[in-house]
Protein backbone atom coordinates (compact mmCIF):
# COMPACT_ATOMS: atom_id res chain seq x y z
CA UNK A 1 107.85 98.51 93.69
CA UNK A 2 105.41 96.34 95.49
CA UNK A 3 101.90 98.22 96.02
CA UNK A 4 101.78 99.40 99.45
CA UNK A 5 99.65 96.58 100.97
CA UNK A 6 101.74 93.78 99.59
CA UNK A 7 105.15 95.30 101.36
CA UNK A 8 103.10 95.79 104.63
CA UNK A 9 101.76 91.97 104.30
CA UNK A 10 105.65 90.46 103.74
CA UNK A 11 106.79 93.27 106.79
CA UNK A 12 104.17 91.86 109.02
CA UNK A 13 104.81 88.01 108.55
CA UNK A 14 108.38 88.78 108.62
CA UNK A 15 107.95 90.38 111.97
CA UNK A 16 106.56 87.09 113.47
CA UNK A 17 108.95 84.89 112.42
CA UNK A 18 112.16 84.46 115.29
CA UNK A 19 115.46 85.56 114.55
CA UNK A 20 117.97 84.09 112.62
CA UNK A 21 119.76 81.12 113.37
CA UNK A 22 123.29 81.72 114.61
CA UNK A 23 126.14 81.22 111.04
CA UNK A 24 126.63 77.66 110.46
CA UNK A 25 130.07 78.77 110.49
CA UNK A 26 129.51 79.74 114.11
CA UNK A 27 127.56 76.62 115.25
CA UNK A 28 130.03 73.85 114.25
CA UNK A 29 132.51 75.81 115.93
CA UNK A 30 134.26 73.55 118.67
CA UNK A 31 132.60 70.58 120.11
CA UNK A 32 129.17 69.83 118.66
CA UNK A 33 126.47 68.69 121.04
CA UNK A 34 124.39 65.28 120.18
CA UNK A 35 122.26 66.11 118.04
CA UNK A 36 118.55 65.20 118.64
CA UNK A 37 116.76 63.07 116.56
CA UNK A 38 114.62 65.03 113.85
CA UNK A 39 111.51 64.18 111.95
CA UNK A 40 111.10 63.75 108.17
CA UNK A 41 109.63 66.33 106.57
CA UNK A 42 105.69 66.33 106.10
CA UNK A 43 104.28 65.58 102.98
CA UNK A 44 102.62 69.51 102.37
CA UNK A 45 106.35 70.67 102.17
CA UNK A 46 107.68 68.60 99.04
CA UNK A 47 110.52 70.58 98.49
CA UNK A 48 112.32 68.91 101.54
CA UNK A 49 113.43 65.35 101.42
CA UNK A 50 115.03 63.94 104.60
CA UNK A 51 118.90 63.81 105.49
CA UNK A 52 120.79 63.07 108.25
CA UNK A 53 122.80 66.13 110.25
CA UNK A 54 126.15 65.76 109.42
CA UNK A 55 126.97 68.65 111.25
CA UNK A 56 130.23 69.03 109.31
CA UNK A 57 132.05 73.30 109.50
CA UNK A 58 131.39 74.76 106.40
CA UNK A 59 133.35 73.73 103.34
CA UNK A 60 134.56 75.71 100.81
CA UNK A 61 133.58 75.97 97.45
CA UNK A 62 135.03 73.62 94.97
CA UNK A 63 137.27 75.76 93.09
CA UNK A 64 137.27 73.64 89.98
CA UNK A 65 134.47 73.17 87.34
CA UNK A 66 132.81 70.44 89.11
CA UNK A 67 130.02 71.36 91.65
CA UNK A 68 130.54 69.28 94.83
CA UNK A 69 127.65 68.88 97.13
CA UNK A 70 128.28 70.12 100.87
CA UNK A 71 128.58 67.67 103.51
CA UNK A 72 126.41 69.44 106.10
CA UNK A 73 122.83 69.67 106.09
CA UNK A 74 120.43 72.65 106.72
CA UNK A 75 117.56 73.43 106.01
CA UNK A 76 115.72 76.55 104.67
CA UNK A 77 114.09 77.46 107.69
CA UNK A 78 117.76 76.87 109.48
CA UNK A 79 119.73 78.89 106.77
CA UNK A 80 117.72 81.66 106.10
CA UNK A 81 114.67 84.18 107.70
CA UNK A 82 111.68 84.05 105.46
CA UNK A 83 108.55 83.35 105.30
CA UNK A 84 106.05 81.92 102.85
CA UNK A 85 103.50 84.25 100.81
CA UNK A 86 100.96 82.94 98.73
CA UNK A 87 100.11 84.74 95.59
CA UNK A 88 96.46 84.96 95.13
CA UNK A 89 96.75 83.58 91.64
CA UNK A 90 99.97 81.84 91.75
CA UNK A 91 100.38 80.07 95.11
CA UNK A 92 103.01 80.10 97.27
CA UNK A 93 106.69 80.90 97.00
CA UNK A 94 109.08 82.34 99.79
CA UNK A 95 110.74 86.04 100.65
CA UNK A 96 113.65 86.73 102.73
CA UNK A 97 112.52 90.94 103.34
CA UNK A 98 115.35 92.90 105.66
CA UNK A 99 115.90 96.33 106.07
CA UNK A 100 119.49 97.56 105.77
CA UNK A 101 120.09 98.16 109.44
CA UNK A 102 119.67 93.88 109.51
CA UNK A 103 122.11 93.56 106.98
CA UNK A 104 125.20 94.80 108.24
CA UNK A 105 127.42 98.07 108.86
CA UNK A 106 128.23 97.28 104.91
CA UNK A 107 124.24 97.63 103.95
CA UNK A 108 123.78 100.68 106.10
CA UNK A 109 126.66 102.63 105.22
CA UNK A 110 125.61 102.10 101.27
CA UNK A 111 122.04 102.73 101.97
CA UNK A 112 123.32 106.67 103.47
CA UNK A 113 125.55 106.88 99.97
CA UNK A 114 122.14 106.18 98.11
CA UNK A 115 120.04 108.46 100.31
CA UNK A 116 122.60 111.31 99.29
CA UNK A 117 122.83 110.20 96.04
CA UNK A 118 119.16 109.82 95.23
CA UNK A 119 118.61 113.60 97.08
CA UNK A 120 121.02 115.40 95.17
CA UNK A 121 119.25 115.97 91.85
CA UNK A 122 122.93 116.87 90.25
CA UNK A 123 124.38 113.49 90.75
CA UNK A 124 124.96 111.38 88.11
CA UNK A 125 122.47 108.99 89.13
CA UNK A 126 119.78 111.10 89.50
CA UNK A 127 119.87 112.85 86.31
CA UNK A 128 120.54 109.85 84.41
CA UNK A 129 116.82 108.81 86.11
CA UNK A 130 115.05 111.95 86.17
CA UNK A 131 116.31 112.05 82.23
CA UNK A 132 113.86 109.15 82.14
CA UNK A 133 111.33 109.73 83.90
CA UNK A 134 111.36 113.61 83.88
CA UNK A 135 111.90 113.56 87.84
CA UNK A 136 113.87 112.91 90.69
CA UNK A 137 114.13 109.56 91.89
CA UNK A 138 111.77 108.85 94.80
CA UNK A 139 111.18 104.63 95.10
CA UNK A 140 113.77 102.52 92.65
CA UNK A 141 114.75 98.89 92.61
CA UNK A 142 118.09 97.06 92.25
CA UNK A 143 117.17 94.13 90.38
CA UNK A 144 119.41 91.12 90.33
CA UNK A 145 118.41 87.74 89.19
CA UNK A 146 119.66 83.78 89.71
CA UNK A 147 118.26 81.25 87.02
CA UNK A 148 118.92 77.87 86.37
CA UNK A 149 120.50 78.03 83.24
CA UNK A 150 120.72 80.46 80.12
CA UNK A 151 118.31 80.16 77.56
CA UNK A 152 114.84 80.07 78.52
CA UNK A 153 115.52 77.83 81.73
CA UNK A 154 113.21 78.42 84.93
CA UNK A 155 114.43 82.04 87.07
CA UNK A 156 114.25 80.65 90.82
CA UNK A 157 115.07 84.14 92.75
CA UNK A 158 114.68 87.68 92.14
CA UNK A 159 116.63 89.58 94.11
CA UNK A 160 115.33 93.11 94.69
CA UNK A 161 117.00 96.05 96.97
CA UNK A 162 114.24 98.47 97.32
CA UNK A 163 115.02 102.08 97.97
CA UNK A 164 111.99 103.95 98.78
CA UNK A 165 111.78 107.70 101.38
CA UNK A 166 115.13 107.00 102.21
CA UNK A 167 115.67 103.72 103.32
CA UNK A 168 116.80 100.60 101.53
CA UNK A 169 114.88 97.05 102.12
CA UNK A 170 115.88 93.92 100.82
CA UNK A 171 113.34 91.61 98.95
CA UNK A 172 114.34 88.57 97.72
CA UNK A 173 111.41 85.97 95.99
CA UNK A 174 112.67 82.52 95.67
CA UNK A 175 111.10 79.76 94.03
CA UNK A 176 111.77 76.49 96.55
CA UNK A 177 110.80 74.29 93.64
CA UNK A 178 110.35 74.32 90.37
CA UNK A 179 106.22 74.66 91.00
CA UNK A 180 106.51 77.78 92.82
CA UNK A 181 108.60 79.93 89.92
CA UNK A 182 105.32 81.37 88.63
CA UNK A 183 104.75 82.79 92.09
CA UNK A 184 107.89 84.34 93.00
CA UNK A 185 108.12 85.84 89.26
CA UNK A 186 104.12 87.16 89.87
CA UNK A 187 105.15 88.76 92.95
CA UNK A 188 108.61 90.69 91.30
CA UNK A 189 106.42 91.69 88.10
CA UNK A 190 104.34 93.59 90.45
CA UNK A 191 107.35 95.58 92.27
CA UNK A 192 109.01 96.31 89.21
CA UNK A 193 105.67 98.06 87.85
CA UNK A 194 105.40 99.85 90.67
CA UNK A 195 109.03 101.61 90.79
CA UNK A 196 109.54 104.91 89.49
CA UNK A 197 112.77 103.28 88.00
CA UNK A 198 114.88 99.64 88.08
CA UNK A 199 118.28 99.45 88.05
CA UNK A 200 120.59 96.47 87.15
CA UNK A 201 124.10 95.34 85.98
CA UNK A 202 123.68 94.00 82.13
CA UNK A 203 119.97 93.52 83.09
CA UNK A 204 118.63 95.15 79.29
CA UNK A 205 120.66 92.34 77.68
CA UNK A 206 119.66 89.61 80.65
CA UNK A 207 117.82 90.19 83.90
CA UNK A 208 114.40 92.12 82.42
CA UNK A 209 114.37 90.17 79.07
CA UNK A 210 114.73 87.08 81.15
CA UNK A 211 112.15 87.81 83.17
CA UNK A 212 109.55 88.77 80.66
CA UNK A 213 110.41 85.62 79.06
CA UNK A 214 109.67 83.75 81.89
CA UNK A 215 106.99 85.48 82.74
CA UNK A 216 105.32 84.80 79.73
CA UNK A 217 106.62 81.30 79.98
CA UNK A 218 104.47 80.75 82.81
CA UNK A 219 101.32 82.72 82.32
CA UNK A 220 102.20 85.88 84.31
CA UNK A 221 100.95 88.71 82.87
CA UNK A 222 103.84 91.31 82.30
CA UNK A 223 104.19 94.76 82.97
CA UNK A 224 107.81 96.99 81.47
CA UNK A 225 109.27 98.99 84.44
CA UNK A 226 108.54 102.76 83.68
CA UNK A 227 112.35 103.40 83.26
CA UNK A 228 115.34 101.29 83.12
CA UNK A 229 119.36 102.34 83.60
CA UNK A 230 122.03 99.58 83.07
CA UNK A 231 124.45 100.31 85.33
CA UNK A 232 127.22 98.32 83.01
CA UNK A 233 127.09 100.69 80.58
CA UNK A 234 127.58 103.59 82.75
CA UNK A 235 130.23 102.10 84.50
CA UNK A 236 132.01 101.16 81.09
CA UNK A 237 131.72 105.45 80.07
CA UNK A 238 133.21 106.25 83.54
CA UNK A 239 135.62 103.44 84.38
CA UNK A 240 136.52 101.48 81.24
CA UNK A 241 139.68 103.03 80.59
CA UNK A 242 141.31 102.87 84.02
CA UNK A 243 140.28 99.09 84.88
CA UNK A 244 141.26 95.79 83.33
CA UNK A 245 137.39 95.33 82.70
CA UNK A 246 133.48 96.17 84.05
CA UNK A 247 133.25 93.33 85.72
CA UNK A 248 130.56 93.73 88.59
CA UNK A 249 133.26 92.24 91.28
CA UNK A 250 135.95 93.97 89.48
CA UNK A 251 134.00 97.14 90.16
CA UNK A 252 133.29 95.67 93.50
CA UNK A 253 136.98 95.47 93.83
CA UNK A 254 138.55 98.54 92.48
CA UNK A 255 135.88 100.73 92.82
CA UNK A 256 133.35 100.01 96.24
CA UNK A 257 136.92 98.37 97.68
CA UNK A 258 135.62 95.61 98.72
CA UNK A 259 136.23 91.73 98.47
CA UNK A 260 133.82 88.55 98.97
CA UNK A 261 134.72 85.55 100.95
CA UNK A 262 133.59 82.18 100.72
CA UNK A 263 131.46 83.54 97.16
CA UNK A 264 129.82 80.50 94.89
CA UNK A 265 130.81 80.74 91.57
CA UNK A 266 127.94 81.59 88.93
CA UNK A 267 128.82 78.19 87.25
CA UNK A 268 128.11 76.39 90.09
CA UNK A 269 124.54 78.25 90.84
CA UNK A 270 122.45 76.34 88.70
CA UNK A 271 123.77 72.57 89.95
CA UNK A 272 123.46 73.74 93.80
CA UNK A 273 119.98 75.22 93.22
CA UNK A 274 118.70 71.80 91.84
CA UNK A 275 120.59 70.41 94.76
CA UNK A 276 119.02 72.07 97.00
CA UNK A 277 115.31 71.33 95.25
CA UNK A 278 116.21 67.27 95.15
CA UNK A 279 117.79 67.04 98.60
CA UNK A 280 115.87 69.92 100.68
CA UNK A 281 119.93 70.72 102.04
CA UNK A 282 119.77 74.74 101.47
CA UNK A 283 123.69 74.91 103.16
CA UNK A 284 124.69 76.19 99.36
CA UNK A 285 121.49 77.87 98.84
CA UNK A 286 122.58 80.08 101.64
CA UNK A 287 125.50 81.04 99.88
CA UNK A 288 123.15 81.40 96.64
CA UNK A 289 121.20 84.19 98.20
CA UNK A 290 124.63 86.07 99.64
CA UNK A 291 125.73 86.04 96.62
CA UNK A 292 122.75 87.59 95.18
CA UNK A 293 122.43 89.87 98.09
CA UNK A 294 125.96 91.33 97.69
CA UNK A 295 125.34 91.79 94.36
CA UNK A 296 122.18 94.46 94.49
CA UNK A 297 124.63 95.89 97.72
CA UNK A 298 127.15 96.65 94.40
CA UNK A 299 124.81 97.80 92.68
CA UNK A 300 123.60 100.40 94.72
CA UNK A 301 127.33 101.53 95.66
CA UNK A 302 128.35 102.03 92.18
CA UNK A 303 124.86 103.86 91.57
CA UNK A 304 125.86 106.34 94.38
CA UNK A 305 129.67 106.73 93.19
CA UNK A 306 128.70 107.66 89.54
CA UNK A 307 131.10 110.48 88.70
């Protein structure tokens, strides 16, 4: 959990930034006006490199092995609500932060499930973490994350759903180039200390080794979370037997009932993240962070529906 100063800073710049762009899906909608002409990017934002508005409706993914580049363009600032922090050792990286009422009658209705969940210190969930830490849970963290690669290839967002006195924000850090990794993996170090427990989906085999890895990759200096529950192996005790497999969207499926449209495929996550770095064109990044977003939303359902 970040210390209390640090989630006040990202609420406050987050409250001065406008409101989100209308879907792209929305906008290309019927007749598109001109567009205007529009500058290059400066030279203090790198991570953008000019192209022309295509202004194409959304395309969907490639459903072969092949990652195919989207017509459109968009940029970051266009695609999603952020702002930049800067890391007083690391530098800059960016954070999308919403609270669950911004997210969607979805986000809200799992973020009551949790609250009754996390309250009830006989659900399965809240033994399993008060087993750990020898309490009730009061501030936990989904953690998902999105790398590059496998290996010991750069992590470029941690997604984080923060549940803390009752309410569940979203944090995600993102890395807009490769330069700013150190930052955004600084900044989730420092939540994850803070939480009285992290949950994730596979994340003792993947998402906290990773990170340490990375963290010590880059010089961050890393901190364990105080407890840790894999949510994959609980599902498999509960749910193995009556499901073709523990998938996360199998669970996501057959469990939350619930389907994604328009998802990226993890295959193609690594190829449209360095996309997005070369050609500043965040129209798949978009999809990048939705993805990762309805991921920590799983996560939290299947917390709360632990038999």
């Amino acid at each position: 959990m970040a210390p209390t100063g640090d989630r006040d800073l990202i609420r406050r710049a987050m409250s001065r930034t406008q409101g989100p762009e209308a879907p792209a899906s929305e906008a290309a909608q019927g007749e598109p006006e001109p567009a205007a002409p529009r500058k290059a990017p400066s030279v203090a934002s790198p991570y953008f490199a000019w192209k022309p508005e295509l202004g194409e409706p959304r395309q969907p993914m490639a459903q072969g092995r092949r990652y195919e580049p989207p017509t459109r363009f968009i940029t970051l600032d266009e695609a999603i609500r952020g702002v930049e922090l800067q890391h007083g050792q690391w530098g800059p990286s960016f954070v999308r932060c919403d609270a669950a009422s911004d997210l969607g009658r979805t986000a809200t209705s799992i973020e009551t499930l949790v609250r009754s969940a996390f309250g009830d210190p006989d659900a399965a969930c809240s033994l399993a973490v008060a087993a750990s830490t020898g309490r009730p849970p009061q501030r936990a963290i989904f953690l998902d994350i999105e790398t590059t690669g496998l290996g010991n290839s750069p992590v470029f967002l941690v997604g984080m759903l923060e549940f803390d006195q009752g309410t569940l924000t979203l944090n995600q850090h993102l890395a807009r180039d490769y330069s700013e990794e150190a930052a955004a993996v600084a900044w989730s170090v420092e939540a994850l200390a803070g939480a009285d427990a992290v949950l994730s989906f596979n994340g003792k085999s993947f998402d906290v080794p990773y990170l340490r890895a990375r963290a010590a990759a880059t010089g961050v200096a890393w901190t364990a979370p105080a407890a840790h529950l894999d949510l994959l192996h609980m599902a498999r005790r509960c749910w193995a037997e009556a499901l073709p497999d523990c998938k996360l969207q199998t669970l996501e499926r057959q469990v939350c009932a619930r389907r994604r449209a328009e998802d990226i495929p993890g295959w193609a996550v690594p190829d449209a993240y360095h996309h997005f770095v070369r050609t500043g064109n965040a129209t798949h990044l978009e999809r990048i962070m939705e993805h990762n977003l309805q991921d920590l939303l799983t996560l939290a359902e299947l917390a709360a529906r632990l038999p």
